[in-house]
Protein backbone atom coordinates (compact mmCIF):
# COMPACT_ATOMS: atom_id res chain seq x y z
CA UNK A 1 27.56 -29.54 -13.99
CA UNK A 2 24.22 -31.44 -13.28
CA UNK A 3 24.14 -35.19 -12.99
CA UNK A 4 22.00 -37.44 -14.64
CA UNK A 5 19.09 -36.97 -12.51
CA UNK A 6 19.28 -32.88 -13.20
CA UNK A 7 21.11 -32.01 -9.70
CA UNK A 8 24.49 -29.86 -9.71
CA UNK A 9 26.70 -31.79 -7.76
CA UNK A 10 28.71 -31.12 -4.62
CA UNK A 11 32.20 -31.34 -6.13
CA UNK A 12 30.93 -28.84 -9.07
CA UNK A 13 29.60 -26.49 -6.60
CA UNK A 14 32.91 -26.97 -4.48
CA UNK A 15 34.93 -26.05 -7.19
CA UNK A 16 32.71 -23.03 -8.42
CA UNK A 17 33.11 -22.20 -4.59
CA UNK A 18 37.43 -22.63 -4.91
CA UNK A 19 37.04 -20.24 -7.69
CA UNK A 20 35.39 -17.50 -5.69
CA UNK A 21 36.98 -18.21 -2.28
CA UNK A 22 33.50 -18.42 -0.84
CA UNK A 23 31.70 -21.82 0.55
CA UNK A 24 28.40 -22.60 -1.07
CA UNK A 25 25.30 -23.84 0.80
CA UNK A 26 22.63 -26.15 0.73
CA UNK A 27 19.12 -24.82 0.90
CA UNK A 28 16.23 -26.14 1.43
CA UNK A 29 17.79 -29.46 -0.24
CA UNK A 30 18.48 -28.00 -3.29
CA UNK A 31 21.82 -26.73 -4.80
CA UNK A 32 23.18 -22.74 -3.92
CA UNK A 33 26.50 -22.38 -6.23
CA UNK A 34 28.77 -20.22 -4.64
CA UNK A 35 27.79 -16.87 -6.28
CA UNK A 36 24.33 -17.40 -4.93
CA UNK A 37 25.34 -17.39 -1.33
CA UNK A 38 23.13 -16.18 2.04
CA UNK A 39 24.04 -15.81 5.01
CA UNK A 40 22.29 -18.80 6.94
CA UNK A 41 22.61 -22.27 6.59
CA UNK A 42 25.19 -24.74 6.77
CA UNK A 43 28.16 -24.51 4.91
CA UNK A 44 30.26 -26.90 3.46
CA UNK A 45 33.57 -27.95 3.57
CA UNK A 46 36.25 -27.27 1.04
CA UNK A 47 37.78 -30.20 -1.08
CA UNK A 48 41.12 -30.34 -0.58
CA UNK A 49 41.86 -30.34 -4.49
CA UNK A 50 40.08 -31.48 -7.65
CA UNK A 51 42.29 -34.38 -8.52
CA UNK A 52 40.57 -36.17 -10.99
CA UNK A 53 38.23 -33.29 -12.59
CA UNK A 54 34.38 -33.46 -13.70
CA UNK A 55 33.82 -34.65 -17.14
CA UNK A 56 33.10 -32.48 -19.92
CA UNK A 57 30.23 -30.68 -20.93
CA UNK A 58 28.71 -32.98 -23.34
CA UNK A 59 28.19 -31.65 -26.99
CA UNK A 60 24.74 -31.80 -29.06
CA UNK A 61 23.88 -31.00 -32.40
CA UNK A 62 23.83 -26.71 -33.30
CA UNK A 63 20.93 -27.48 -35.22
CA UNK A 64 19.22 -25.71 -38.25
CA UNK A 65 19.73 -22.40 -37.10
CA UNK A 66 23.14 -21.53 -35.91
CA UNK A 67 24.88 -18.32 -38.00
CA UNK A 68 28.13 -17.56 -37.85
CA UNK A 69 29.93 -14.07 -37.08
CA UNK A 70 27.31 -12.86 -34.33
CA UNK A 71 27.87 -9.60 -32.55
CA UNK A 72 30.39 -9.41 -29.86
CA UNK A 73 27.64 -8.16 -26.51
CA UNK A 74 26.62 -9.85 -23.65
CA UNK A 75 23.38 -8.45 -23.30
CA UNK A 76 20.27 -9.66 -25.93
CA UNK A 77 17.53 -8.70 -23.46
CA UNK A 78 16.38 -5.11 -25.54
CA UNK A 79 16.24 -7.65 -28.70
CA UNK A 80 12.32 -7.94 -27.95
CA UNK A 81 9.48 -8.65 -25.26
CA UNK A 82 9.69 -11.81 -22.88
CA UNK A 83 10.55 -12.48 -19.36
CA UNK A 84 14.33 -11.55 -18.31
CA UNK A 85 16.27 -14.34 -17.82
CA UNK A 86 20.22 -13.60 -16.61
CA UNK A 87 22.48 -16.72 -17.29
CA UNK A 88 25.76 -16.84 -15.77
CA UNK A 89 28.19 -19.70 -14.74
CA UNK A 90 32.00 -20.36 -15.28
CA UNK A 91 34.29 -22.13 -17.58
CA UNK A 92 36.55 -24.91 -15.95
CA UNK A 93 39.21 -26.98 -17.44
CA UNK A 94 39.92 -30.90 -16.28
CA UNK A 95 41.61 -29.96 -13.22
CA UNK A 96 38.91 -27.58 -11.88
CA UNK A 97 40.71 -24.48 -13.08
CA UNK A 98 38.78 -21.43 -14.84
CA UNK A 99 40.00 -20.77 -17.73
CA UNK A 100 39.86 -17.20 -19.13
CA UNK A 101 39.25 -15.98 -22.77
CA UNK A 102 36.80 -18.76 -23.58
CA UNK A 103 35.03 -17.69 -26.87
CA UNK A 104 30.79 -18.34 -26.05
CA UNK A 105 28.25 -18.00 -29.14
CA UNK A 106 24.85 -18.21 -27.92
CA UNK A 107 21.81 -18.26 -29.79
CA UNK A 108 18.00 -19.01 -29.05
CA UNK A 109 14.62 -18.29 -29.83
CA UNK A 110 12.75 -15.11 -29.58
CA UNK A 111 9.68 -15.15 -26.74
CA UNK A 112 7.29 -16.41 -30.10
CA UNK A 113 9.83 -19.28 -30.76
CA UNK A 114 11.13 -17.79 -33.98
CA UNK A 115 14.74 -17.29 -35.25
CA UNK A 116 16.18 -14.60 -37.05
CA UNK A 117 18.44 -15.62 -40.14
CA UNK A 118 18.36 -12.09 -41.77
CA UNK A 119 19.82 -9.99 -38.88
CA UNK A 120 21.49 -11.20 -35.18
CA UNK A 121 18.43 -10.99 -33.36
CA UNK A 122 18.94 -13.14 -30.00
CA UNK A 123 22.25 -13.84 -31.27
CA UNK A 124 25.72 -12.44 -29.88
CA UNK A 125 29.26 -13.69 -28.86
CA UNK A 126 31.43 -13.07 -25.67
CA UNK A 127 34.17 -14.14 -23.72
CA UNK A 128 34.77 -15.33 -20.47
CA UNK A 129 36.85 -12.52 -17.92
CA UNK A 130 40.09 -13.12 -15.88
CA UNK A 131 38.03 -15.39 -13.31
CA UNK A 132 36.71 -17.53 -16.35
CA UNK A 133 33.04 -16.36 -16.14
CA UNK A 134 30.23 -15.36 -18.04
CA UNK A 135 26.90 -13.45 -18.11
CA UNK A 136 24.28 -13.43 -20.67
CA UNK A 137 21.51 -11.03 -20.35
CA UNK A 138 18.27 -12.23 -21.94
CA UNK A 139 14.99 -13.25 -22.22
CA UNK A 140 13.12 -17.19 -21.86
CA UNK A 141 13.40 -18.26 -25.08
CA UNK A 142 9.78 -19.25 -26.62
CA UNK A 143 8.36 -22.90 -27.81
CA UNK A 144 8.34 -24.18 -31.18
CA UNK A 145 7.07 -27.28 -32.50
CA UNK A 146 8.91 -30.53 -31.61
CA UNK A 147 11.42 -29.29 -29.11
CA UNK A 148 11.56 -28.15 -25.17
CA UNK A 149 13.17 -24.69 -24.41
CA UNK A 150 16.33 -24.52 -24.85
CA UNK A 151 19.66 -22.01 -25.78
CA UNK A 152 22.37 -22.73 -28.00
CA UNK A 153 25.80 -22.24 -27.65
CA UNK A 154 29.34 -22.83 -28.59
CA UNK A 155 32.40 -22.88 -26.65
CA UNK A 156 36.14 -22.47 -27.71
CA UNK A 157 38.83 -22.54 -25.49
CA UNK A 158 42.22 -20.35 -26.78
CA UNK A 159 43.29 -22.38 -29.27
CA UNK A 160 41.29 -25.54 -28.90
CA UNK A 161 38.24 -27.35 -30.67
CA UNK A 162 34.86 -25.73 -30.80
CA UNK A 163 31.92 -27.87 -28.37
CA UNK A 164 28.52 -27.21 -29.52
CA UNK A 165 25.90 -27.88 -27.39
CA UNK A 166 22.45 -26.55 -25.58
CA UNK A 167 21.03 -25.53 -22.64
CA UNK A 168 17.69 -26.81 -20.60
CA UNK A 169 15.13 -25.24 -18.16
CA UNK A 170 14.25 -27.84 -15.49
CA UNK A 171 10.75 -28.72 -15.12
CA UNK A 172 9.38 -27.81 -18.56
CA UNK A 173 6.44 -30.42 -19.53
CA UNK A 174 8.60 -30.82 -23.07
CA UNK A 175 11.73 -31.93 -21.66
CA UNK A 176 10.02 -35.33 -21.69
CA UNK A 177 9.38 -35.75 -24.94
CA UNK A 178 12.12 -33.91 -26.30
CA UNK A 179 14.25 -36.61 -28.26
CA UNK A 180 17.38 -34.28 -27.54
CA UNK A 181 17.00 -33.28 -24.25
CA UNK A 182 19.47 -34.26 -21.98
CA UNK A 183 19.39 -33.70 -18.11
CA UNK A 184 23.08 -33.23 -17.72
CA UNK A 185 22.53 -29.91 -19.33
CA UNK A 186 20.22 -28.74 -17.38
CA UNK A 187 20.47 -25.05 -15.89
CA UNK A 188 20.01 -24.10 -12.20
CA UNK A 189 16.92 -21.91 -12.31
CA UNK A 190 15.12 -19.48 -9.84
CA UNK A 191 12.96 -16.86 -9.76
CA UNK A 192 14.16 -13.37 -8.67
CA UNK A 193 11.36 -10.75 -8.67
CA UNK A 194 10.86 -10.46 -12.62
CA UNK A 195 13.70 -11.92 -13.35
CA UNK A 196 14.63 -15.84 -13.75
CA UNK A 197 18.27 -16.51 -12.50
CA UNK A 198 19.60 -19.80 -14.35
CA UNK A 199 23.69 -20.92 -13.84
CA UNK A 200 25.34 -23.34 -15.32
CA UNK A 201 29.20 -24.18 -15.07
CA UNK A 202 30.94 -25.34 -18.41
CA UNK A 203 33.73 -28.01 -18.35
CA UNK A 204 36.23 -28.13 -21.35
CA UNK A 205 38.05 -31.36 -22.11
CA UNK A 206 41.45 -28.82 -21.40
CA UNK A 207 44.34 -30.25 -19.89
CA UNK A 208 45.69 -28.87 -16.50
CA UNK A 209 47.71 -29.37 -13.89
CA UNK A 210 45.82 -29.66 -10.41
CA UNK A 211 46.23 -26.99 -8.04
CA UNK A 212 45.54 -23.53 -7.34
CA UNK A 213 43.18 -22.32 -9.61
CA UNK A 214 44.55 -20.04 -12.06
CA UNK A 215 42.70 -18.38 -15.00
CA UNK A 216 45.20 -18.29 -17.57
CA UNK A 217 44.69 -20.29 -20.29
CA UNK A 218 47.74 -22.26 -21.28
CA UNK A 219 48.19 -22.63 -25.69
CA UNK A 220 48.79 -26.15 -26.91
CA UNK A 221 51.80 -26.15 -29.34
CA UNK A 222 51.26 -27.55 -32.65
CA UNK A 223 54.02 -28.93 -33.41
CA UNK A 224 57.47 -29.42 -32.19
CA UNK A 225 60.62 -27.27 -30.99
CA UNK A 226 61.78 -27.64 -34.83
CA UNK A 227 58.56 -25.76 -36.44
CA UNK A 228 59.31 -22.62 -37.45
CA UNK A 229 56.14 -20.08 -36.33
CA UNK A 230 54.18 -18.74 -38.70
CA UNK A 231 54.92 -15.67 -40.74
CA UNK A 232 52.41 -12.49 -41.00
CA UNK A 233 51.54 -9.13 -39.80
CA UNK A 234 49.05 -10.68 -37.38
CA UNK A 235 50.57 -10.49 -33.48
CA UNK A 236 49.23 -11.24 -30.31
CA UNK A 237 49.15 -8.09 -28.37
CA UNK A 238 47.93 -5.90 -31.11
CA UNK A 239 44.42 -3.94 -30.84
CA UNK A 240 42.45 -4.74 -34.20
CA UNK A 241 39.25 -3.34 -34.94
CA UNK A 242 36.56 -4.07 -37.16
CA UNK A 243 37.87 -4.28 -41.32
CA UNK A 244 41.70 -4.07 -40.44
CA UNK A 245 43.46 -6.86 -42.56
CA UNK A 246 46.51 -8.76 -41.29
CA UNK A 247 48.28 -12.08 -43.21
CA UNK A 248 48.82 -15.28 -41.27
CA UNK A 249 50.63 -18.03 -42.75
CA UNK A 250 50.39 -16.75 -46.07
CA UNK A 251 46.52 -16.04 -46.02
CA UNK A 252 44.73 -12.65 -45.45
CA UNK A 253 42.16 -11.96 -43.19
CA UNK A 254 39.60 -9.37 -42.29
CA UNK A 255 38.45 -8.59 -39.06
CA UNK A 256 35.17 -8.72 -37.62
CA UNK A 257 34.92 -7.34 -34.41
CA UNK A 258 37.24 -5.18 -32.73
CA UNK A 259 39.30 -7.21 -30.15
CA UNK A 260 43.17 -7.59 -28.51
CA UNK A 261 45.02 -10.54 -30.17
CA UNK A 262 45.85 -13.16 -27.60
CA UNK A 263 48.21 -16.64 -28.03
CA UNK A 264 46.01 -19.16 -28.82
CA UNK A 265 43.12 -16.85 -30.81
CA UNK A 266 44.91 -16.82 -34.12
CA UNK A 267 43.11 -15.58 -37.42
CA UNK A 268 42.19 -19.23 -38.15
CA UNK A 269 41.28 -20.04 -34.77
CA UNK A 270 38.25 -17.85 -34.36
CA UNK A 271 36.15 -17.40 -37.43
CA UNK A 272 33.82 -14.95 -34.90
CA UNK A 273 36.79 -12.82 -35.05
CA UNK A 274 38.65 -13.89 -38.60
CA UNK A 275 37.44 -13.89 -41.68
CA UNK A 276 39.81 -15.15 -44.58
CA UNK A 277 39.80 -12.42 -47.49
């Protein structure tokens, strides 16, 4: 995650590098994360363990445009014109651990700096894999009056709060005047061909226990060994696709996008997913 002064730092890229079981580099002073690795250069040694974690990602206003139940697709780039842009990164917890199944809504600007409310246009959910990453295929989102470029998104962790928050390019002439900017959100851009590369490693505020990185996501209980769990025809496990109903504590829901149930990704959890009917 980038400091203050809009460089990733060492530990991040250390721990990005723990995930992979590769060493990142330094290049030319600035900041290779581990899944951009060469050959040359001088490598880094491995922290020993991520003790006291990074902070988290810091959240920021979803702003007027933000629409619920977005497609589930990783890939936006055929939504119209502008100049690819692949983002990719992982999703740690406090102790440096991916998690997996992390819930990630973006949403941004077409290349003239409009957004579509009618349809899902530059719009679209995922979820992060067994190694707790994600890739979103895209384009540069466009300018519009009063703010730098940017891309929305919001996070969920199985069973945990929702963070809302953006994403910057460094560099842009607007991310001076921007009132919401923020450099700690700043992406790790560069140019490939065509195509602009940007990464940029999430941290949830998810408890873990140091160690061995693991990408299992642990469920929080709710309450204690005395509750009772909740009564339905909704069960983790279970393939569900788009319209089937299922009950969950008494309420009914209807599904929105075909999925596997998981603990922690209950019908109230995930309103991408859920929709009480």
């Amino acid at each position: 995650m980038p400091t203050p002064d809009g460089m990733i730092t060492r530990k991040t890229v250390l721990k990005a590098a723990a995930a992979l079981g590769a060493a990142p580099l330094l290049v030319g002073g600035g900041v290779a994360l581990a899944r951009d690795r060469i050959d040359n250069g001088e490598q880094l040694a491995f922290t020993p363990e991520c003790h006291d974690g990074d902070a988290p990602t810091i959240e920021q206003t979803e702003g007027p445009y933000f629409k619920p139940n977005s497609p589930l697709r990783s890939s936006m780039v055929n939504d119209g014109p502008g100049t690819h842009l692949v983002v990719s990164g992982y999703v740690f917890g406090r102790a440096c651990k991916p998690i997996s199944g992390v819930l990630l809504d973006f949403w941004q600007a077409d290349d003239g700096g409009n957004y579509d409310n009618v349809t899902y246009t530059f719009r679209g959910h995922q979820f992060t894999d067994a190694n707790g990453a994600y890739k979103l295929d895209t384009i540069v989102p466009g300018l519009y009056p009063g703010r730098t470029r940017h891309i929305h998104v919001k996070l969920q962790a199985p069973g945990r709060p929702i963070v809302t928050t953006q994403l910057y390019f460094p560099g842009e002439p607007r991310n001076n005047t921007d009132t919401i900017y923020d450099p700690r959100l700043l992406m790790n851009v560069r140019q490939n061909g065509s195509t602009r590369e940007a990464s940029f490693d999430f941290v949830l505020n998810v408890a873990q226990t140091p160690g061995t990185p693991s990408p299992s996501p642990t469920a929080t209980p709710t309450g204690g060994p005395s509750t009772p769990p909740p009564t339905g025809t909704w069960a983790a496990g279970t393939s569900y696709r788009a319209g089937d109903r299922v009950t969950y504590s008494g309420v009914s829901y209807t599904c929105l996008q075909a999925h596997t149930a998981m603990v922690g990704w209950e019908p109230p959890n995930v309103p991408a997913l859920w929709q009480r009917s």
